[in-house]
C-alpha atoms as a PDB file:
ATOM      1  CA  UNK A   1    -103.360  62.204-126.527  1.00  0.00           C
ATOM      2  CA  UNK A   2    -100.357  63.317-126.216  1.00  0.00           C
ATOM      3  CA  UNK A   3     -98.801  66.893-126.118  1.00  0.00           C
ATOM      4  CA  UNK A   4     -97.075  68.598-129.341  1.00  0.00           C
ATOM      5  CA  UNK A   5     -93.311  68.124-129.188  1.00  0.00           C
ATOM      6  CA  UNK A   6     -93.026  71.898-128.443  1.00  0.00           C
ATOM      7  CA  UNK A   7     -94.793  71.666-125.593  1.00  0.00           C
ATOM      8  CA  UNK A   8     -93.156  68.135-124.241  1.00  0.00           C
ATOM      9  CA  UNK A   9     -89.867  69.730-124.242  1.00  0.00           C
ATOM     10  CA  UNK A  10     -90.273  73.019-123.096  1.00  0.00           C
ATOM     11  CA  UNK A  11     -89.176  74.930-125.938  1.00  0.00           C
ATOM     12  CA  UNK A  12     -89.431  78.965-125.458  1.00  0.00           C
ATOM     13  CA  UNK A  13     -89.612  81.567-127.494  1.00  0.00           C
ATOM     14  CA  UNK A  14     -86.890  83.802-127.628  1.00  0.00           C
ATOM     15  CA  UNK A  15     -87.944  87.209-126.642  1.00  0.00           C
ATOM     16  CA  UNK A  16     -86.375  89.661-125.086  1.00  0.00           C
ATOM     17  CA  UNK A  17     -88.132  89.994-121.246  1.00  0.00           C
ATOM     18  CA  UNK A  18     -90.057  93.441-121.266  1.00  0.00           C
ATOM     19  CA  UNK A  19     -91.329  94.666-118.050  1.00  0.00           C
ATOM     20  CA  UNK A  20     -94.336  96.873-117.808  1.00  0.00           C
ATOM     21  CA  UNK A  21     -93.022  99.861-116.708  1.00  0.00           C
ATOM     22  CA  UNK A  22     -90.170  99.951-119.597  1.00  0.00           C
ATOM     23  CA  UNK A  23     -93.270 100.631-121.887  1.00  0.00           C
ATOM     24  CA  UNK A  24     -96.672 100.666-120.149  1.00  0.00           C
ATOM     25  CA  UNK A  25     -98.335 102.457-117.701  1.00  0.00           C
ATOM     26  CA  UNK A  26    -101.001 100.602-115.414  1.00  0.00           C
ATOM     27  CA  UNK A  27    -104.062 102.422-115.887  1.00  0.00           C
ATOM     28  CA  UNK A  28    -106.453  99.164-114.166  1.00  0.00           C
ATOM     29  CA  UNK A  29    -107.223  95.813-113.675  1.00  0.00           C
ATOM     30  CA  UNK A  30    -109.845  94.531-116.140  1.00  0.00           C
ATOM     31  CA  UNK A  31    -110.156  91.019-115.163  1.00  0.00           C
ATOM     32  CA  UNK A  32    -109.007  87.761-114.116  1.00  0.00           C
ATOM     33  CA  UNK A  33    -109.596  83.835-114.421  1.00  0.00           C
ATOM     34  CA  UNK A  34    -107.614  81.001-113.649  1.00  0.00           C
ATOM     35  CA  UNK A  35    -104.593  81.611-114.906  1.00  0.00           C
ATOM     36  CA  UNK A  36    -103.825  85.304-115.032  1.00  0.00           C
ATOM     37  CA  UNK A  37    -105.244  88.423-114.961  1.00  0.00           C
ATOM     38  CA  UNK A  38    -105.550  91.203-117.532  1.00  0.00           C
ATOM     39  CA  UNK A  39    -104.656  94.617-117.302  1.00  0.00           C
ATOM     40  CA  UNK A  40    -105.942  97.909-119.410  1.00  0.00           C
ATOM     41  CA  UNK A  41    -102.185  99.961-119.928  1.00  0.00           C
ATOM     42  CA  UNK A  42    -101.135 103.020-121.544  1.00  0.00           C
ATOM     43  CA  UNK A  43     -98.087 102.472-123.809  1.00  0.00           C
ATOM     44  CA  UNK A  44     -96.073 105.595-122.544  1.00  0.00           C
ATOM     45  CA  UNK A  45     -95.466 106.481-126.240  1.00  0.00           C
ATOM     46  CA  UNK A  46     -97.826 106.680-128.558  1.00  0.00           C
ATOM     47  CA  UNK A  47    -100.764 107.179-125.354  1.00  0.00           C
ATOM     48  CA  UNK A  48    -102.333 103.978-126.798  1.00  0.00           C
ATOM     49  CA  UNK A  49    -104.253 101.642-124.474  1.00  0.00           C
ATOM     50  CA  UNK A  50    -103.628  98.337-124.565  1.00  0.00           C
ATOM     51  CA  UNK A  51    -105.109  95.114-122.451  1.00  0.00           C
ATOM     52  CA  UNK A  52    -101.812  92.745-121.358  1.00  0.00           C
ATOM     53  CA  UNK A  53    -102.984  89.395-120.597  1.00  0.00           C
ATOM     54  CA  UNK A  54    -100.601  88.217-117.096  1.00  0.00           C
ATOM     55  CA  UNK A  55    -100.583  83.825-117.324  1.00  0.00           C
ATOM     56  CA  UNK A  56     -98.938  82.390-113.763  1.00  0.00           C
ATOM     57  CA  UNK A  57     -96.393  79.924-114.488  1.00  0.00           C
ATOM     58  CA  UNK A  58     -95.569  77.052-112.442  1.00  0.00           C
ATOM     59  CA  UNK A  59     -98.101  74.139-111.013  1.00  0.00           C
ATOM     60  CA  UNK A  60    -101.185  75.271-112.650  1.00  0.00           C
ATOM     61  CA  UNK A  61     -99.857  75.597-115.993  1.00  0.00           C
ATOM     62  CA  UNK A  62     -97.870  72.219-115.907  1.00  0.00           C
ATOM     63  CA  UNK A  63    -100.861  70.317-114.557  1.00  0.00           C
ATOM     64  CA  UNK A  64    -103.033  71.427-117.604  1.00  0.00           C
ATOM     65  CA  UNK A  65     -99.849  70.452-120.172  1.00  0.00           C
ATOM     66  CA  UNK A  66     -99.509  67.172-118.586  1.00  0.00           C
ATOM     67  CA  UNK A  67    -103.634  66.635-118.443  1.00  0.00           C
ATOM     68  CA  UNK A  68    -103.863  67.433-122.393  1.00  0.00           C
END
């Protein structure tokens, strides 16, 4: 089976790049697998928590896209 066209290509989204402390604070790390980690975060605004899911690029992610 091959892989949706999106995905064959590497087509991106185009958002702008946010980093956490523009608009979170880390509060703590809430877990973690194998391909990122998650994070509980205070949006500095509004006082909100929030979990942020972190996914590691590079050989990991490639080698599932190319296994699927």
């Amino acid at each position: 089976m091959n892989p949706p066209p999106s995905m064959a290509t590497g087509a991106t989204i185009d958002m702008p790049i946010m980093h956490d402390s523009d608009r979170y604070d880390f509060v703590r790390d809430i877990g973690s697998g194998n391909f990122g980690v998650a994070r509980l975060m205070r949006d500095k605004h509004t006082k909100e928590l929030v979990a942020v899911k972190y996914i590691e690029r590079g050989d990991k992610i490639m080698h599932l896209l190319l296994y699927i």
